[in-house]
PDB file of N, CA and C in Angstrom:
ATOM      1  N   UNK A   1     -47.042-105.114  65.609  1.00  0.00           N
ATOM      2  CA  UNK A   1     -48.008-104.757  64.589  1.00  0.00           C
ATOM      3  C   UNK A   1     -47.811-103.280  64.239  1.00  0.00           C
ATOM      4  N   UNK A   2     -48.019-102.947  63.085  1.00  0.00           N
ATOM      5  CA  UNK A   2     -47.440-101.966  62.419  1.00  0.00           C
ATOM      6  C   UNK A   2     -49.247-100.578  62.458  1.00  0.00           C
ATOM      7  N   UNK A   3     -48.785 -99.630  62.689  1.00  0.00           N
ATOM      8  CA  UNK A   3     -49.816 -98.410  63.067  1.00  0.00           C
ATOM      9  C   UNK A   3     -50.984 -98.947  61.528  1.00  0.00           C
ATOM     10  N   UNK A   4     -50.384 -98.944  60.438  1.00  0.00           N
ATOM     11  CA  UNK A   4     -51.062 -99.159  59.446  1.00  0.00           C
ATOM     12  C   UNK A   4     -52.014-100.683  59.149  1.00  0.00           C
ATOM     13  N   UNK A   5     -51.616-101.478  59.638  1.00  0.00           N
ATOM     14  CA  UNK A   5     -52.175-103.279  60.103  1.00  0.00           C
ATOM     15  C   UNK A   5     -52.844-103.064  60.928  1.00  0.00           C
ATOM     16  N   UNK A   6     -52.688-102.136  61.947  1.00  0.00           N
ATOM     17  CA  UNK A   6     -53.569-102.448  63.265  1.00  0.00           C
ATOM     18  C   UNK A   6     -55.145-101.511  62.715  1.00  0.00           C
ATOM     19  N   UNK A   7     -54.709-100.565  62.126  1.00  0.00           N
ATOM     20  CA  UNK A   7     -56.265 -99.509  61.527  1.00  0.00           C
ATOM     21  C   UNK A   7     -56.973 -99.933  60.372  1.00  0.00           C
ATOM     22  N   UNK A   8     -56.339-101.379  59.186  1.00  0.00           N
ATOM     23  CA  UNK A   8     -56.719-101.916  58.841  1.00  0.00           C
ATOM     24  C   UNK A   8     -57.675-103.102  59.286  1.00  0.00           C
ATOM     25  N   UNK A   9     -56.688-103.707  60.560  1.00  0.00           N
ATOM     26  CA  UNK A   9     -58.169-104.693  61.425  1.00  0.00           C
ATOM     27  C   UNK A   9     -58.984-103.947  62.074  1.00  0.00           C
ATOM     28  N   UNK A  10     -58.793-102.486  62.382  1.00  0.00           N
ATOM     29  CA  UNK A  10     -60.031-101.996  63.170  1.00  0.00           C
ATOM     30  C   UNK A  10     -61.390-101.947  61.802  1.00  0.00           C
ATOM     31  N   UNK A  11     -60.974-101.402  61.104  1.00  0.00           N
ATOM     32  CA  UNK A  11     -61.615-101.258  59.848  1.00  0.00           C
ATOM     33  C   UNK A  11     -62.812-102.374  59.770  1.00  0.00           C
ATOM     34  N   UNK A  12     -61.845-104.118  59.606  1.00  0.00           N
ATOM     35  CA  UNK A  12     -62.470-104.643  59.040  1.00  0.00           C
ATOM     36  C   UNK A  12     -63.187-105.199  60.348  1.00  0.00           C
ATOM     37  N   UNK A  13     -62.973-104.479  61.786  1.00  0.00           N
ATOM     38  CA  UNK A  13     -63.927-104.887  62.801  1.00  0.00           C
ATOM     39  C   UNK A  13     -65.206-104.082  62.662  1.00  0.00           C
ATOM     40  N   UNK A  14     -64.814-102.852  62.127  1.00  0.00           N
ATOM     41  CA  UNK A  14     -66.111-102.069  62.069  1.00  0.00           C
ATOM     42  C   UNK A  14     -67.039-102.375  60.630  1.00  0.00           C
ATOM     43  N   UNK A  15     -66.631-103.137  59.989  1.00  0.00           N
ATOM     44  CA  UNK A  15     -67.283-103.473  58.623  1.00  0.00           C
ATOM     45  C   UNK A  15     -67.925-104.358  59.280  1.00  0.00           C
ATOM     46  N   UNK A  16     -67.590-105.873  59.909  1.00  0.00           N
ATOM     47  CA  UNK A  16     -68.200-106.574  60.655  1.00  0.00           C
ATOM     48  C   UNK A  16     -69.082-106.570  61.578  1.00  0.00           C
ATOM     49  N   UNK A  17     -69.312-104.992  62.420  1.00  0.00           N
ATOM     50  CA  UNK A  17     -70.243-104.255  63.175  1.00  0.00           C
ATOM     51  C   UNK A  17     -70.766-104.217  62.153  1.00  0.00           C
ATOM     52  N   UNK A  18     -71.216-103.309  61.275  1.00  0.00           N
ATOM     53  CA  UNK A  18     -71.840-102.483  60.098  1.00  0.00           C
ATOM     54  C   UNK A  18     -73.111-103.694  60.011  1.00  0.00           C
ATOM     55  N   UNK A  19     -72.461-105.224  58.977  1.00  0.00           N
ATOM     56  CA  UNK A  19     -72.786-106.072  58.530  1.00  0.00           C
ATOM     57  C   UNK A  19     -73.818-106.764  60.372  1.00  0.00           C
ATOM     58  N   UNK A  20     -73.095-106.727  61.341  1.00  0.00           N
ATOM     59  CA  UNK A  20     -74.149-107.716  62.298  1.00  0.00           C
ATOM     60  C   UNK A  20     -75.258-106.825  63.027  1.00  0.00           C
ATOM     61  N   UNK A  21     -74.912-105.005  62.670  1.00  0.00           N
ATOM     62  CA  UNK A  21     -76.035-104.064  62.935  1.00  0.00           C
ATOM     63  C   UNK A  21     -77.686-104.131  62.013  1.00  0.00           C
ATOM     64  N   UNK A  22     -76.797-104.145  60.686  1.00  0.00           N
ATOM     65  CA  UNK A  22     -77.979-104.303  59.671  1.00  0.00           C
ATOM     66  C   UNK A  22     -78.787-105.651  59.610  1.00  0.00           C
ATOM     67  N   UNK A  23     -77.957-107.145  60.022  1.00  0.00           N
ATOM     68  CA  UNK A  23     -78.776-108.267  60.036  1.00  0.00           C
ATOM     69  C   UNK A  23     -79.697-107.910  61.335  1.00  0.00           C
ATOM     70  N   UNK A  24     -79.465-107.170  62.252  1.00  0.00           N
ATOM     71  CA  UNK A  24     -79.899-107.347  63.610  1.00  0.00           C
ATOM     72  C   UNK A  24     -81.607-106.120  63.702  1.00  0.00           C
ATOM     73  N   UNK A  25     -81.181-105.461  62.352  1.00  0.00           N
ATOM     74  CA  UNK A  25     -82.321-104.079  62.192  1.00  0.00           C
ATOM     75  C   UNK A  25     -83.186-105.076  61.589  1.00  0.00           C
ATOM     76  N   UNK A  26     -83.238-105.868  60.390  1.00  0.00           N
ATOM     77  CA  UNK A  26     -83.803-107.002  60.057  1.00  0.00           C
ATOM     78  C   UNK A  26     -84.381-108.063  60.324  1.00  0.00           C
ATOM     79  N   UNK A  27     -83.970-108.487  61.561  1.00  0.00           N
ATOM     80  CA  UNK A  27     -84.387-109.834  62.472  1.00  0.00           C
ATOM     81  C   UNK A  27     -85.736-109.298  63.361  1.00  0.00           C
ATOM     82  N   UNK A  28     -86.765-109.857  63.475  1.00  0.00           N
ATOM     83  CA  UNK A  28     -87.754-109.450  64.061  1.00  0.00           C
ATOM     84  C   UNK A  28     -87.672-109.839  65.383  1.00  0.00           C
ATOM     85  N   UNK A  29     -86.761-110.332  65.780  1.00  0.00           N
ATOM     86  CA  UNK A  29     -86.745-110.646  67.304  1.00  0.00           C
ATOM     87  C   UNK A  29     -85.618-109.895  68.055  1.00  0.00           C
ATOM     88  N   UNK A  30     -84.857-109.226  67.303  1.00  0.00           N
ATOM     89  CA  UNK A  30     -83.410-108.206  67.649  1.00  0.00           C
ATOM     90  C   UNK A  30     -84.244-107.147  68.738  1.00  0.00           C
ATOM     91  N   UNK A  31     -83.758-106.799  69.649  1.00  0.00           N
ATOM     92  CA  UNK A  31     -83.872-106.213  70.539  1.00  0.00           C
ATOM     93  C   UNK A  31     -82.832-104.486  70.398  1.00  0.00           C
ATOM     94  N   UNK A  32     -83.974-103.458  70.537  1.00  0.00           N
ATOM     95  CA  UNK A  32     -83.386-101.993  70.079  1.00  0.00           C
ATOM     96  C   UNK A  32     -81.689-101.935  71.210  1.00  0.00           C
ATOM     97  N   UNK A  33     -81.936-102.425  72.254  1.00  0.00           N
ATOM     98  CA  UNK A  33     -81.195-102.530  73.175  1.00  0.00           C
ATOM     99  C   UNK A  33     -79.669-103.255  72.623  1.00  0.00           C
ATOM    100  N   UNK A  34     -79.863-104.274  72.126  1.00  0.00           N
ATOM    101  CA  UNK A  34     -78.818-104.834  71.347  1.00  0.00           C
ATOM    102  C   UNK A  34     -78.329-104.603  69.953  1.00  0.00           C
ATOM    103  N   UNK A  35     -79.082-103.756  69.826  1.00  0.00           N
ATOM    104  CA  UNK A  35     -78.837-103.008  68.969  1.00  0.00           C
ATOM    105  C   UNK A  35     -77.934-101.489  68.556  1.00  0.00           C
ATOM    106  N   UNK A  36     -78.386-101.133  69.848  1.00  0.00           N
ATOM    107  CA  UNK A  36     -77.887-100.287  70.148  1.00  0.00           C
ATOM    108  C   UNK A  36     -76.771-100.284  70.746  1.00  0.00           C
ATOM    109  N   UNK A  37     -76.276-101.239  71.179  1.00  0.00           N
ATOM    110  CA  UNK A  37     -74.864-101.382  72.182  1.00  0.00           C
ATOM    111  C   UNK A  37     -73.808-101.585  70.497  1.00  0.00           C
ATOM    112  N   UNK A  38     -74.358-102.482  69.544  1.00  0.00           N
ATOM    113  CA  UNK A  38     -73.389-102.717  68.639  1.00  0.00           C
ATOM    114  C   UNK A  38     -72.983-101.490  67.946  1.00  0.00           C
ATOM    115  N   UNK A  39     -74.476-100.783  67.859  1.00  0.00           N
ATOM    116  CA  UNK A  39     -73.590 -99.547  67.260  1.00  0.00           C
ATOM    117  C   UNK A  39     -72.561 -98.284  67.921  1.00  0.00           C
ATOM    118  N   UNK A  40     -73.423 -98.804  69.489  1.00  0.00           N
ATOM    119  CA  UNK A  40     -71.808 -97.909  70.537  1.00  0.00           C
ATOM    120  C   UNK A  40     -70.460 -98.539  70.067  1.00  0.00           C
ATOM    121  N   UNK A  41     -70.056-100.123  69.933  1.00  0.00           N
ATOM    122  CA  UNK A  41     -68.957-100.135  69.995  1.00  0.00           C
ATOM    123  C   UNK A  41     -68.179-100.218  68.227  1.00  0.00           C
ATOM    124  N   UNK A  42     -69.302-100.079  67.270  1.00  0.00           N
ATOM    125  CA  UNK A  42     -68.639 -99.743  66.006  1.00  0.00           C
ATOM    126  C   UNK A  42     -68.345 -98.159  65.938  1.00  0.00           C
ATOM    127  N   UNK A  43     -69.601 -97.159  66.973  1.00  0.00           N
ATOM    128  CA  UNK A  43     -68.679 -95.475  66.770  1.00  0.00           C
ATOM    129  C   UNK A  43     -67.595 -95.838  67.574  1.00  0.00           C
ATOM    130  N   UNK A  44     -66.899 -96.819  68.656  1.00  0.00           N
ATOM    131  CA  UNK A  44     -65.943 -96.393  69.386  1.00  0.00           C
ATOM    132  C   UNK A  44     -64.616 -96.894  68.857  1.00  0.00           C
ATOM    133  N   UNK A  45     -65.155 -97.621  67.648  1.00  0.00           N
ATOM    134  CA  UNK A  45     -63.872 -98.225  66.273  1.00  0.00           C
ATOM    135  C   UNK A  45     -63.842 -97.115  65.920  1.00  0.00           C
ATOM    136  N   UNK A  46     -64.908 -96.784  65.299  1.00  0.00           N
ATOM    137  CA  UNK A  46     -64.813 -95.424  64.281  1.00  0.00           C
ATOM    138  C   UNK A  46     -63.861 -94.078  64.758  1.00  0.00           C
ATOM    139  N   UNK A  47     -64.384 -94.033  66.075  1.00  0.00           N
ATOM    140  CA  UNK A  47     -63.521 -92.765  66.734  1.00  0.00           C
ATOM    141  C   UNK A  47     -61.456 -93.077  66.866  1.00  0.00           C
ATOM    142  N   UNK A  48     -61.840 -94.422  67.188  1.00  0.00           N
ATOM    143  CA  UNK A  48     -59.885 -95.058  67.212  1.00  0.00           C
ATOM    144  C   UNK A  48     -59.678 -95.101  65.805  1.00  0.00           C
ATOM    145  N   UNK A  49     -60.138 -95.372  64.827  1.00  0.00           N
ATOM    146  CA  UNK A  49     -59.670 -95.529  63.745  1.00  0.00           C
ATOM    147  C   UNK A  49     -59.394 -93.653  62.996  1.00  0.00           C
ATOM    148  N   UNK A  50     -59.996 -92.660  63.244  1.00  0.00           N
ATOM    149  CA  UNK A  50     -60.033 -91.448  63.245  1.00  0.00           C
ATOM    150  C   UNK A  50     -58.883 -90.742  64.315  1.00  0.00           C
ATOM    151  N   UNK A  51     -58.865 -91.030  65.365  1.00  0.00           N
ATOM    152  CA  UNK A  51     -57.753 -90.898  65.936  1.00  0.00           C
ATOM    153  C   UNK A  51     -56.237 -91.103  65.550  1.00  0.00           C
ATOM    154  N   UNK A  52     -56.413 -92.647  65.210  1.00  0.00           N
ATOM    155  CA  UNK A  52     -54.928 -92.999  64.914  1.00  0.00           C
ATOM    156  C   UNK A  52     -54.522 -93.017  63.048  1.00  0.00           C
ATOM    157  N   UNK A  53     -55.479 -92.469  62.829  1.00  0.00           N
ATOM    158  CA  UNK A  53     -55.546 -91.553  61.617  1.00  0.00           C
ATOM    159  C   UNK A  53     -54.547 -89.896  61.514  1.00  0.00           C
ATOM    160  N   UNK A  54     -55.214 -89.892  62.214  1.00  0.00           N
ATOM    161  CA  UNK A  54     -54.638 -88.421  62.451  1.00  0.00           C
ATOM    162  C   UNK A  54     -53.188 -88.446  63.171  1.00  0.00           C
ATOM    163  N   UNK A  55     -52.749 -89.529  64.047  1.00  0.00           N
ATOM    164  CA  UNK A  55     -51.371 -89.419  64.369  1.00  0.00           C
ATOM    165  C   UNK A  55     -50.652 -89.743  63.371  1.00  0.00           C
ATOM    166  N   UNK A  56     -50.990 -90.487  62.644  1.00  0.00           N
ATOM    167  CA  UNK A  56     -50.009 -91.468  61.659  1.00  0.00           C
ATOM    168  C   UNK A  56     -49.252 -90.454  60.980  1.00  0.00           C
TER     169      UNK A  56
END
């Protein structure tokens, strides 16, 4: 997989965070807790995708 394919699927993993953060702020039964973990692991896309940004 090519540096440029692989920061494109991180991308569209963190769009997919984005999208199951905001249904989850919405849902009256979502828990802040689970909530909060999704958005740890969409900054920890965000930070690899910024990283391997900068090597490229």
């Amino acid at each position: 997989m090519s540096l440029s394919s692989h920061i494109e699927e991180l991308k569209k993993k963190h769009l997919a965070l984005s999208e199951q953060v905001e249904r989850a702020q919405r849902a009256p039964g979502s828990s802040t807790l689970e909530i909060a973990e999704l958005k740890k692991q969409k900054l920890k896309i965000k930070e690899e995708i910024e990283r391997l940004s900068v090597s490229a």
